[in-house]
N, C-alpha and C. Protein backbone atom coordinates (compact mmCIF):
# COMPACT_ATOMS: atom_id res chain seq x y z
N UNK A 1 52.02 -7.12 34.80
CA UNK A 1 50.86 -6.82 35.60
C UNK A 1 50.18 -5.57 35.09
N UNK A 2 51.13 -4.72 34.82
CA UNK A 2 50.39 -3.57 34.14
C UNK A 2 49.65 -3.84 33.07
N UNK A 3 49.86 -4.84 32.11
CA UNK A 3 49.61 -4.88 30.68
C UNK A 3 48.17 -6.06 31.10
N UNK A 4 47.95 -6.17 32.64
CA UNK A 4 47.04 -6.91 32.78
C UNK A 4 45.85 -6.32 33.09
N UNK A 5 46.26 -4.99 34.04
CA UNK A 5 45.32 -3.65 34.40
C UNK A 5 45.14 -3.14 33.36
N UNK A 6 45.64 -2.81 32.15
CA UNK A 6 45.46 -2.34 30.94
C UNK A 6 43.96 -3.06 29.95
N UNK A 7 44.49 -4.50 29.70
CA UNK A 7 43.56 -5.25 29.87
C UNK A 7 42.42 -4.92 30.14
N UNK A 8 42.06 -5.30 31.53
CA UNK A 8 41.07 -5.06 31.88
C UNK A 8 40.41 -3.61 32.19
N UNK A 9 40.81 -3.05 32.06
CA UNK A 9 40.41 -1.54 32.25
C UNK A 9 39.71 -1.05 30.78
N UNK A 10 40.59 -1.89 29.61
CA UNK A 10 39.93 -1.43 28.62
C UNK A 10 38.56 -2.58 28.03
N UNK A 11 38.88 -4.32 28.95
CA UNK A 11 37.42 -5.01 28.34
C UNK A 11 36.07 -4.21 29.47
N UNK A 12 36.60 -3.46 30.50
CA UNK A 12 35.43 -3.00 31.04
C UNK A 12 34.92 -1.80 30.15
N UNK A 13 35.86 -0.59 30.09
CA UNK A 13 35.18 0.18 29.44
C UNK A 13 34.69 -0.11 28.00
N UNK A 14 35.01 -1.31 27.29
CA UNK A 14 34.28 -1.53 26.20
C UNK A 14 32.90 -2.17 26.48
N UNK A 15 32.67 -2.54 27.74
CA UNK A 15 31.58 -3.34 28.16
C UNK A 15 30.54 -2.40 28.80
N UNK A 16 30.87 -1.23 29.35
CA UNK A 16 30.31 0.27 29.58
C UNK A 16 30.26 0.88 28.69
N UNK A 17 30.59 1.03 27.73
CA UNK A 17 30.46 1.89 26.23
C UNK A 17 28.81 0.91 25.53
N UNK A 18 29.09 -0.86 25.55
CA UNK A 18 28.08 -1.57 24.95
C UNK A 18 26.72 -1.83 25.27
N UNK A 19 26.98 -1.15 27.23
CA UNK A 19 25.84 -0.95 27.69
C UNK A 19 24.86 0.35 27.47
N UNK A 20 25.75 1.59 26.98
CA UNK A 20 25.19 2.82 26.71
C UNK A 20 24.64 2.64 25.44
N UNK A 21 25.10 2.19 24.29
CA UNK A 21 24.36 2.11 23.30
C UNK A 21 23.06 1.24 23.14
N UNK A 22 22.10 1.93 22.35
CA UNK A 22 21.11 1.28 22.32
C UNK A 22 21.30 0.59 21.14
N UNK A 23 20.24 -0.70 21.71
CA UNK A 23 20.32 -1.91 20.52
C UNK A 23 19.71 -1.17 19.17
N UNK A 24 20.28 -1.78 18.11
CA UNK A 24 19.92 -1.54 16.98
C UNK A 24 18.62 -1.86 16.45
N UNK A 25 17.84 -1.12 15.67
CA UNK A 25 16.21 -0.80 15.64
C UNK A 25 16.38 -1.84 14.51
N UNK A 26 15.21 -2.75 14.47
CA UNK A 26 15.52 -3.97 13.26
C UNK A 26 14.84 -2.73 12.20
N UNK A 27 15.04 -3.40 11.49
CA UNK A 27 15.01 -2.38 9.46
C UNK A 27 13.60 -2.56 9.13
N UNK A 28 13.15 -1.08 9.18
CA UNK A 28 11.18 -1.18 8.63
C UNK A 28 11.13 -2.31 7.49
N UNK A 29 9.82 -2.96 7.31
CA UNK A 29 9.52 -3.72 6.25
C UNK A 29 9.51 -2.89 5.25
N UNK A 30 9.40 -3.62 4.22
CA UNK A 30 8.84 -2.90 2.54
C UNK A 30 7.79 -1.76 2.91
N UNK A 31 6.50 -2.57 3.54
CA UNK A 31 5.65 -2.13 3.63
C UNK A 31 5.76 -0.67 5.21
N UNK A 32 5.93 -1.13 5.66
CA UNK A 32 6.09 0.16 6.94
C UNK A 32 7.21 1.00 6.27
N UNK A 33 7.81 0.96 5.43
CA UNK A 33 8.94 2.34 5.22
C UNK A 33 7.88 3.10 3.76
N UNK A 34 7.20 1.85 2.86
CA UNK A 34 6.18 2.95 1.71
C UNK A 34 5.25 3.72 2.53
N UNK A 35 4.77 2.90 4.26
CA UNK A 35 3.63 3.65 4.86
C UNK A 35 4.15 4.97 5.02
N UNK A 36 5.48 4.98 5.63
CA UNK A 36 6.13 6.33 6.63
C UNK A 36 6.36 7.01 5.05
N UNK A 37 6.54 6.44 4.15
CA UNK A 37 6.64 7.65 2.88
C UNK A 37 5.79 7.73 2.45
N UNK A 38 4.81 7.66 2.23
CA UNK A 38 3.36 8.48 1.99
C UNK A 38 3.07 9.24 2.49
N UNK A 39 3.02 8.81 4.55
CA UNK A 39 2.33 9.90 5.58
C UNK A 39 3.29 11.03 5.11
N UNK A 40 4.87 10.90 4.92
CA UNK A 40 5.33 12.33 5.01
C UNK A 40 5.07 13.32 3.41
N UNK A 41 4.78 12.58 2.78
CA UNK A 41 4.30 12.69 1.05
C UNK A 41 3.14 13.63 1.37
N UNK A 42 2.12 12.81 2.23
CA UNK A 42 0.53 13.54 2.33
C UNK A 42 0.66 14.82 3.24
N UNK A 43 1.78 14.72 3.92
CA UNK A 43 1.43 16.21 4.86
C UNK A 43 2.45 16.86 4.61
N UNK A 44 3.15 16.55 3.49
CA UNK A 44 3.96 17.68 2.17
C UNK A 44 3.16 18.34 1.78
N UNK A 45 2.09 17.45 1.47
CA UNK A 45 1.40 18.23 0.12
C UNK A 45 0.25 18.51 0.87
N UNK A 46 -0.18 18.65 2.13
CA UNK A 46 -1.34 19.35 3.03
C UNK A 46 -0.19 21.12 3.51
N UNK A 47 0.71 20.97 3.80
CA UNK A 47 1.81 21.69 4.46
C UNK A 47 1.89 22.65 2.69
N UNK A 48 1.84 22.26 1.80
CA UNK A 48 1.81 23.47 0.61
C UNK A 48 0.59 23.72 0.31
N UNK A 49 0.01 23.54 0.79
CA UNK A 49 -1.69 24.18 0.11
C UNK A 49 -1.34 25.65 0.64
N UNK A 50 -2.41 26.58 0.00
CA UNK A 50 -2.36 27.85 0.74
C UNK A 50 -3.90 27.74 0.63
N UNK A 51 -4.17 28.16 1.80
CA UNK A 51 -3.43 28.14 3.21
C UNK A 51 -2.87 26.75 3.68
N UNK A 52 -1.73 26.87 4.23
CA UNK A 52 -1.26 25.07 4.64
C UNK A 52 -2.73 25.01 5.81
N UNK A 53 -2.55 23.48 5.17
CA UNK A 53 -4.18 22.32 6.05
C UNK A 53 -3.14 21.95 7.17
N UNK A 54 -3.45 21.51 8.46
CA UNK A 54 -2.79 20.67 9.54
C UNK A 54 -3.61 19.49 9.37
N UNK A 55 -2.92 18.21 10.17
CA UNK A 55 -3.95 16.92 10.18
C UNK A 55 -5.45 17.18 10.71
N UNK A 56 -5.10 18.09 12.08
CA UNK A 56 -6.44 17.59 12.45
C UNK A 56 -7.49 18.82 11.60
N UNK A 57 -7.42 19.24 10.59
CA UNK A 57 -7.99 20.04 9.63
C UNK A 57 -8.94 19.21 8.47
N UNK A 58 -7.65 18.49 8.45
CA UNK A 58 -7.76 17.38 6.74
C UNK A 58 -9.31 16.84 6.79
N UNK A 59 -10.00 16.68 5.69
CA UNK A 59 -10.95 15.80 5.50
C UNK A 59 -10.85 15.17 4.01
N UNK A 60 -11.66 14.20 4.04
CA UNK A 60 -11.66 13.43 2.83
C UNK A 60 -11.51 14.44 1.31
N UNK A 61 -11.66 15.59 1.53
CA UNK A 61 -12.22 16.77 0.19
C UNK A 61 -10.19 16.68 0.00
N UNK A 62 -9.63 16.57 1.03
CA UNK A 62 -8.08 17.14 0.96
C UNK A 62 -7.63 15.54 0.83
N UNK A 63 -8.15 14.91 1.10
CA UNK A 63 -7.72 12.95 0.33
C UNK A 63 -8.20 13.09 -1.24
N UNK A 64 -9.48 13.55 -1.53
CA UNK A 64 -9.63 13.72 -3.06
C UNK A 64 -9.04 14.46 -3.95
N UNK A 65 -8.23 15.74 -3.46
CA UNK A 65 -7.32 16.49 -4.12
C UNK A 65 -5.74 15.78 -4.45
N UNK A 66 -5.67 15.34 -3.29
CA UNK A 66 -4.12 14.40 -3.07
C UNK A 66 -4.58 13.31 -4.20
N UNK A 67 -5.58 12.59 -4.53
CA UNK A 67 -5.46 11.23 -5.10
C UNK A 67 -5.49 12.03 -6.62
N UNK A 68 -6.01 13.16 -6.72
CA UNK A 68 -6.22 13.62 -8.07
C UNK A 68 -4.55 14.18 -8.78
N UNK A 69 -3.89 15.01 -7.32
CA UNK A 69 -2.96 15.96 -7.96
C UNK A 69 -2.00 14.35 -8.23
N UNK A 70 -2.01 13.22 -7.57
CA UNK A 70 -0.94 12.06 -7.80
C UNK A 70 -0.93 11.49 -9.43
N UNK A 71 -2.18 11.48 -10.02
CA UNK A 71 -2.49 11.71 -11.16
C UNK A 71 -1.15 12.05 -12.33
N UNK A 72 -0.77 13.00 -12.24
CA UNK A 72 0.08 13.71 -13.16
C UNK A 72 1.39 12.65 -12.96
N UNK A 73 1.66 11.89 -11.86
CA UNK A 73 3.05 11.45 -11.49
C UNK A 73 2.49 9.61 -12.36
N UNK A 74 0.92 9.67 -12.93
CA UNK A 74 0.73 7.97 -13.28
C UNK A 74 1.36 7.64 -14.33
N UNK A 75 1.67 6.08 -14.11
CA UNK A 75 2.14 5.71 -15.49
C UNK A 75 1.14 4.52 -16.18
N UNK A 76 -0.25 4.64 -15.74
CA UNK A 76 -1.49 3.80 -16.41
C UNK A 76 -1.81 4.56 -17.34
N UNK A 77 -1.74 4.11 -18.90
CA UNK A 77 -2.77 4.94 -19.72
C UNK A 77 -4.24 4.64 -19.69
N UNK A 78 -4.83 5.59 -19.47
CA UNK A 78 -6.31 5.47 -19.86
C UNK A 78 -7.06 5.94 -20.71
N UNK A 79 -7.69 5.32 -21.67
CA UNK A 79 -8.10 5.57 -22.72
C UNK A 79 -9.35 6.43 -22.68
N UNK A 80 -9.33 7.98 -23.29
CA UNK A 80 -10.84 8.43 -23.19
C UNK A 80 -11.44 7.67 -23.70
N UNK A 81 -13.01 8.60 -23.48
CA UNK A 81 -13.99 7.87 -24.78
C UNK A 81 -13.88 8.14 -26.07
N UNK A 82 -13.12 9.25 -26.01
CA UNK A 82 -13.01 9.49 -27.77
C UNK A 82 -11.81 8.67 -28.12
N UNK A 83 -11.23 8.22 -27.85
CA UNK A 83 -10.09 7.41 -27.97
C UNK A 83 -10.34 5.98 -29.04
N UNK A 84 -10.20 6.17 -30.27
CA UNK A 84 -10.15 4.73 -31.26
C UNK A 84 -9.51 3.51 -30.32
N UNK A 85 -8.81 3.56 -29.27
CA UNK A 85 -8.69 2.89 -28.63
C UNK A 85 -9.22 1.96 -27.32
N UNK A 86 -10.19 2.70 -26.95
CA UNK A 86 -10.94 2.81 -25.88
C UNK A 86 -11.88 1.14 -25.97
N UNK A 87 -10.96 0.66 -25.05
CA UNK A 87 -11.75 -0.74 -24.69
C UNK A 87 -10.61 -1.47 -24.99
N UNK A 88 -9.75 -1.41 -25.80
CA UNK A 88 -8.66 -2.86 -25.73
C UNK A 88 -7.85 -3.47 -25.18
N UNK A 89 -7.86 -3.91 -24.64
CA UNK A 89 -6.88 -4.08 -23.52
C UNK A 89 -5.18 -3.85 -23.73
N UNK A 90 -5.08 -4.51 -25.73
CA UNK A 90 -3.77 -4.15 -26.33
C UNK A 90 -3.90 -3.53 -27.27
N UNK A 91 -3.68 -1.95 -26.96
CA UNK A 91 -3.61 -1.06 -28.46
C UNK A 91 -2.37 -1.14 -29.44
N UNK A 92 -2.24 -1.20 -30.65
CA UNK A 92 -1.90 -2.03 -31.70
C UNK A 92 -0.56 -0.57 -31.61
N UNK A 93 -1.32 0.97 -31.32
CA UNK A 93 -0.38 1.92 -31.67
C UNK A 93 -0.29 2.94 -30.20
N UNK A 94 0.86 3.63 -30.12
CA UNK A 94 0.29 4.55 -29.36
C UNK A 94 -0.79 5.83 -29.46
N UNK A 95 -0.92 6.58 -28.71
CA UNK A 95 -2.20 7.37 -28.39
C UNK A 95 -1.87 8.56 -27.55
N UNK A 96 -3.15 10.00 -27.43
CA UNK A 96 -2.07 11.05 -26.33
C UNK A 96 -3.21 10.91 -25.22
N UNK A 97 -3.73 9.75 -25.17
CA UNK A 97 -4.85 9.16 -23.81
C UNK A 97 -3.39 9.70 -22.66
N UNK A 98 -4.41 10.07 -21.52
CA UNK A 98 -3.46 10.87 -20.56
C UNK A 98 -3.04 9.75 -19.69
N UNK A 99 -1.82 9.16 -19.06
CA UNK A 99 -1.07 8.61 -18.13
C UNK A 99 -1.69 9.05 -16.66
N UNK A 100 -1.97 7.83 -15.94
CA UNK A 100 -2.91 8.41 -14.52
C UNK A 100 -2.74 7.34 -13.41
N UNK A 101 -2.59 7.73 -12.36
CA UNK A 101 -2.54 6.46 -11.49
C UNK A 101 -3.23 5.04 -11.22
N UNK A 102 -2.86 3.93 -11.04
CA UNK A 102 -3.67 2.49 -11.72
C UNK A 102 -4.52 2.73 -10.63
N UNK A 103 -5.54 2.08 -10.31
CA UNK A 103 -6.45 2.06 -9.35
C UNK A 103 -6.03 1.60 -8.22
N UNK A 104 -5.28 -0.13 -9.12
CA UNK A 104 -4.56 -1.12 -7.59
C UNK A 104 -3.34 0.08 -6.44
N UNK A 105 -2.72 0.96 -7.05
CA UNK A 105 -1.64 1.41 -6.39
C UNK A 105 -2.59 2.83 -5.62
N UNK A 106 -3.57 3.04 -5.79
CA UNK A 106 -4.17 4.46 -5.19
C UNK A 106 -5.02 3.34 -4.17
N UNK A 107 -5.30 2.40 -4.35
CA UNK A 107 -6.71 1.33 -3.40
C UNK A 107 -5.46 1.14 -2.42
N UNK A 108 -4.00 0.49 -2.74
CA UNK A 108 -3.06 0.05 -1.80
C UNK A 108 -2.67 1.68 -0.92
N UNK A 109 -2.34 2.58 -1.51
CA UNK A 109 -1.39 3.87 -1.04
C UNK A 109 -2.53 4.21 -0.12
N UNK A 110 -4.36 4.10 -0.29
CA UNK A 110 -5.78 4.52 0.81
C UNK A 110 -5.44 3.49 1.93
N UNK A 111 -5.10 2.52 1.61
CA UNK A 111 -5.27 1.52 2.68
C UNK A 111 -3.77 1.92 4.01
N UNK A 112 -2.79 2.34 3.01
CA UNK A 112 -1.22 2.68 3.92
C UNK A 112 -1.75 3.91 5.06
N UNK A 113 -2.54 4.92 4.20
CA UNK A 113 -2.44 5.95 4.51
C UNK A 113 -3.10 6.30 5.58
N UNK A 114 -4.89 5.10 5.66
CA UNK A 114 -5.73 5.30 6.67
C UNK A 114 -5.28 4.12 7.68
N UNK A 115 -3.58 3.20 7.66
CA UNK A 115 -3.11 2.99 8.95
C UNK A 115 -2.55 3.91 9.79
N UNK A 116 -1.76 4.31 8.62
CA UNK A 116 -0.63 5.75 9.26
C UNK A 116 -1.68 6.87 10.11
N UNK A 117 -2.37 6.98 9.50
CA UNK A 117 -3.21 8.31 10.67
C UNK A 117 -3.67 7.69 11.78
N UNK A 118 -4.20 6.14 12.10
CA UNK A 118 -4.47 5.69 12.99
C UNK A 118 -3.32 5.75 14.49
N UNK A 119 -1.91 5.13 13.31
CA UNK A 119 -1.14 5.01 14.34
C UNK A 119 -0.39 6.08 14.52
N UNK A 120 -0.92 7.53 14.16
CA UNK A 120 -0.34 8.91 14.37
C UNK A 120 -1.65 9.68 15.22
N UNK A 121 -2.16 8.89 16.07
CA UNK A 121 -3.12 9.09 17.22
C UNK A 121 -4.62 10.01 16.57
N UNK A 122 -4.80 9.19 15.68
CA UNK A 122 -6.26 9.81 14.77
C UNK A 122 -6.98 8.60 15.23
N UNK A 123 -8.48 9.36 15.48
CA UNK A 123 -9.39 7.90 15.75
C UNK A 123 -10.15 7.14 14.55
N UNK A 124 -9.99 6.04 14.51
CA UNK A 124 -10.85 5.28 13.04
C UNK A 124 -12.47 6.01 13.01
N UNK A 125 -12.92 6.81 13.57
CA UNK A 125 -14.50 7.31 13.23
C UNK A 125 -13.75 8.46 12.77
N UNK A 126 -13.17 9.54 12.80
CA UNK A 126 -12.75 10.88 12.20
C UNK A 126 -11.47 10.44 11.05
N UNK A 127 -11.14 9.41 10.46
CA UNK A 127 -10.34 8.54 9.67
C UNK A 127 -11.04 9.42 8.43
N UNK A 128 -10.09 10.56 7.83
CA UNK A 128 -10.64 10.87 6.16
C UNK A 128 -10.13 10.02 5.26
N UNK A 129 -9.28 9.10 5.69
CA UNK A 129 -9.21 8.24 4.80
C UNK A 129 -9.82 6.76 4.46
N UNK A 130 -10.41 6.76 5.27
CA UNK A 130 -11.60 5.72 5.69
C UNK A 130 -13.17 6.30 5.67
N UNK A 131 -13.38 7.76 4.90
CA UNK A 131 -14.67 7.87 4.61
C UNK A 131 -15.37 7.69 3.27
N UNK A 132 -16.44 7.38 3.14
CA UNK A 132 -17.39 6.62 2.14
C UNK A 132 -17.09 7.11 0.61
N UNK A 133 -16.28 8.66 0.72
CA UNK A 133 -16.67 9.49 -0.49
C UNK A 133 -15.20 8.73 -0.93
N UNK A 134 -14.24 8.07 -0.14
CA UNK A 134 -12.86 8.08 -1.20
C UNK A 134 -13.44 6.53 -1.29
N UNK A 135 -14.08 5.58 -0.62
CA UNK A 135 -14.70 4.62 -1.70
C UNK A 135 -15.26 4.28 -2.53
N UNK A 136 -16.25 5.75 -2.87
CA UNK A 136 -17.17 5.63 -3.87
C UNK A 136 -16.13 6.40 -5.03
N UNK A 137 -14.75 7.24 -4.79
CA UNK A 137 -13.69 7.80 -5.74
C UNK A 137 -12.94 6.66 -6.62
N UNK A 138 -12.73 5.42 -5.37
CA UNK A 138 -11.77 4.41 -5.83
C UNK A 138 -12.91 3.38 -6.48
N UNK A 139 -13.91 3.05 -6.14
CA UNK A 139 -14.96 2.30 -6.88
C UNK A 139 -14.91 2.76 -8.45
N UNK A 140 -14.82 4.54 -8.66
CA UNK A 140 -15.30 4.72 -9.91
C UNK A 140 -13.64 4.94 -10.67
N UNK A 141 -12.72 4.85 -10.36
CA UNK A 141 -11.63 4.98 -10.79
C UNK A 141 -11.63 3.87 -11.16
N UNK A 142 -11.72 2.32 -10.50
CA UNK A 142 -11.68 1.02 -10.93
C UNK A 142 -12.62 1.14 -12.30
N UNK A 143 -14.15 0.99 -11.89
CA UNK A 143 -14.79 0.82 -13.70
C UNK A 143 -14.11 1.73 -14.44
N UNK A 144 -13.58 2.54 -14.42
CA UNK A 144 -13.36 3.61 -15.57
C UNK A 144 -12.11 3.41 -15.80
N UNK A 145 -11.26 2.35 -15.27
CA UNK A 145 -10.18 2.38 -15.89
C UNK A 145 -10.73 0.89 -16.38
N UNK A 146 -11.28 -0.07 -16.17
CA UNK A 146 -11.44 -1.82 -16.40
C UNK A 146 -12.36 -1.01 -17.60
N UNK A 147 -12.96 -0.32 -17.90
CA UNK A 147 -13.85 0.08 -19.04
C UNK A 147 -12.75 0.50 -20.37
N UNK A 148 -11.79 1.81 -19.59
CA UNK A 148 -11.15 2.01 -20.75
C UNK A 148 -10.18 1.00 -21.26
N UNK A 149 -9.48 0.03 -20.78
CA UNK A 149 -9.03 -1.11 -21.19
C UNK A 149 -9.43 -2.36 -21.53
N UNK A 150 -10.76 -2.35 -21.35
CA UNK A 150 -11.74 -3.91 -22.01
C UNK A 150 -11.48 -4.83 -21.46
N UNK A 151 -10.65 -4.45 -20.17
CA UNK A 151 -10.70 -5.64 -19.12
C UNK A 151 -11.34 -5.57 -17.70
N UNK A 152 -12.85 -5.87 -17.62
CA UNK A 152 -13.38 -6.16 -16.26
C UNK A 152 -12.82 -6.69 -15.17
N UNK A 153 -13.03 -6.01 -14.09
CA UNK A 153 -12.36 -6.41 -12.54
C UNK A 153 -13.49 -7.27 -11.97
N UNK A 154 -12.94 -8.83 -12.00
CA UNK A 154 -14.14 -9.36 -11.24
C UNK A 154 -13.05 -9.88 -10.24
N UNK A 155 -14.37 -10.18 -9.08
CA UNK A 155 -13.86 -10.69 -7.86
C UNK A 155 -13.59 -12.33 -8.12
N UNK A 156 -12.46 -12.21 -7.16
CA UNK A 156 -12.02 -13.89 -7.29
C UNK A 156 -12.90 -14.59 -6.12
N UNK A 157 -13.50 -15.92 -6.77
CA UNK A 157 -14.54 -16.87 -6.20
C UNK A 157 -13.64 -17.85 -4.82
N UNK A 158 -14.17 -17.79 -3.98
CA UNK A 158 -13.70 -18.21 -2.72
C UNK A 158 -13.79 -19.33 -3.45
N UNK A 159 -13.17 -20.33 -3.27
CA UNK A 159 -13.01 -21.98 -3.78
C UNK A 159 -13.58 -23.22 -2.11
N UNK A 160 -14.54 -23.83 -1.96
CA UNK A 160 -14.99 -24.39 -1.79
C UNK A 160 -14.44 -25.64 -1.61
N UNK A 161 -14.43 -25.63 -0.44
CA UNK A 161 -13.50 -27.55 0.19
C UNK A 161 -14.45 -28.06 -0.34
N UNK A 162 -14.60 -29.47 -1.33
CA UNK A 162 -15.17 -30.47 -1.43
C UNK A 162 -14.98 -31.60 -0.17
N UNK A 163 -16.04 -31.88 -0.06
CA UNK A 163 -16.40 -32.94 0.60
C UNK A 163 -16.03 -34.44 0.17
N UNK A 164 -15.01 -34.72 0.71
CA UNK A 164 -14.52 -36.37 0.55
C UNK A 164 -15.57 -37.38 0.90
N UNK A 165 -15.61 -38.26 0.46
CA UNK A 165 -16.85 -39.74 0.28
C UNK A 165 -15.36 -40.12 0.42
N UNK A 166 -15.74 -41.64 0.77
CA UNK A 166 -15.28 -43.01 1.40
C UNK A 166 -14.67 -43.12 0.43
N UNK A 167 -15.05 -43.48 -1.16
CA UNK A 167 -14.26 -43.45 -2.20
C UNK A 167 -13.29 -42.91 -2.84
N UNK A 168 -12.94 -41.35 -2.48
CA UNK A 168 -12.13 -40.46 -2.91
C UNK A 168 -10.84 -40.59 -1.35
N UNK A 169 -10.94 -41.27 -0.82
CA UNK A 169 -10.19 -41.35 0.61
C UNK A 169 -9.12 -42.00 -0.30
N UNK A 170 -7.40 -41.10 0.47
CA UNK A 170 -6.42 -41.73 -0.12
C UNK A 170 -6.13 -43.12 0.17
N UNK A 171 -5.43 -43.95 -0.60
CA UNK A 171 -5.34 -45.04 -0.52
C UNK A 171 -3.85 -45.42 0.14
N UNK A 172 -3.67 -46.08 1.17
CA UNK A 172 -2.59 -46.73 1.62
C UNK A 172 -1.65 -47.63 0.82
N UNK A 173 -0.30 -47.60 1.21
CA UNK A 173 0.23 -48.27 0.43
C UNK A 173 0.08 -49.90 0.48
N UNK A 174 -0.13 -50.25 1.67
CA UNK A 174 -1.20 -51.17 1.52
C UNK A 174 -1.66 -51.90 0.68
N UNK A 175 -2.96 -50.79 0.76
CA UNK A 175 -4.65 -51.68 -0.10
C UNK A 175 -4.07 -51.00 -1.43
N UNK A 176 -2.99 -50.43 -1.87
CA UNK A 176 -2.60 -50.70 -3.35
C UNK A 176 -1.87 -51.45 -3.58
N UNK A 177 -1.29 -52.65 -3.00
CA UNK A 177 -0.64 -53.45 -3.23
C UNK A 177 -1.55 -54.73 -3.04
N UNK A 178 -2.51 -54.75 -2.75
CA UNK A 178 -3.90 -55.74 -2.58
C UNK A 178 -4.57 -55.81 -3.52
């Protein structure tokens, strides 16, 4: 009988221990754990400026410094203009054209960055990462890198449902055996 009070004394308190813990937080996506490492990336590097910037300080001038100082960490070469290379998409040799961030990964890291301030209680009209000057930054980063590599960025063509006629209607197994 004892070893029955024992028992139960210990499936309760394991059942009071399972109620105190909180359920386990499911595991950020890919994408929500690169967001939360950027935001803390961007207000690293607002938090070392001198004078340190706070968020509600920041404006787009302190998004154009951040996209510039990320620069040094790229691994896109871009070819100057003085560059014998400049336009090919495959240079035959290497070159000391400077290494710089691709456009696609600075257009993706603007897009992380102006969720994260949203959902860190910033309003989308005071959004510096959502103002005109870092689109017209990332606009000219795109030609100037599709220039120095001789490969143009065109937009992909929405594709167009064709319209089925009576004739193009699949055929039953049926009327192919007719």
């Amino acid at each position: 009988m004892s070893s029955e009070m024992h028992n139960d004394s210990a499936s309760s308190s394991r059942a009071a221990d399972q109620r105190h813990q909180q359920p386990a937080a499911a595991p950020l996506s890919r994408y929500e754990s690169q967001k939360r490492r950027d935001w803390n990336t961007f207000g690293q590097y607002l938090k070392n400026q001198t004078p340190p910037v706070s968020l509600s300080q920041c404006n787009f001038n302190h998004v154009l410094e951040f996209l510039r100082y990320l620069d040094q960490f790229g691994k896109t070469k871009v070819h100057l203009h003085g560059c014998i290379f400049f336009g090919q998409p495959d240079p035959p040799a290497p070159c000391t054209c400077p290494l710089r961030q691709a456009w696609g990964s600075l257009d993706a890291l603007i897009g992380r960055l102006r969720a994260a301030f949203e959902e860190h209680g910033g309003s989308p009209e005071t959004n510096p990462f959502g103002s005109g000057a870092i689109r017209v930054y990332l606009r000219e980063v795109k030609e100037c890198q599709a220039k120095a590599r001789g490969i143009p960025y065109t937009k992909k063509k929405k594709k167009k449902s064709q319209l089925k006629g009576p004739h193009d209607a699949p055929k039953s197994f049926k009327q192919l055996a007719t």
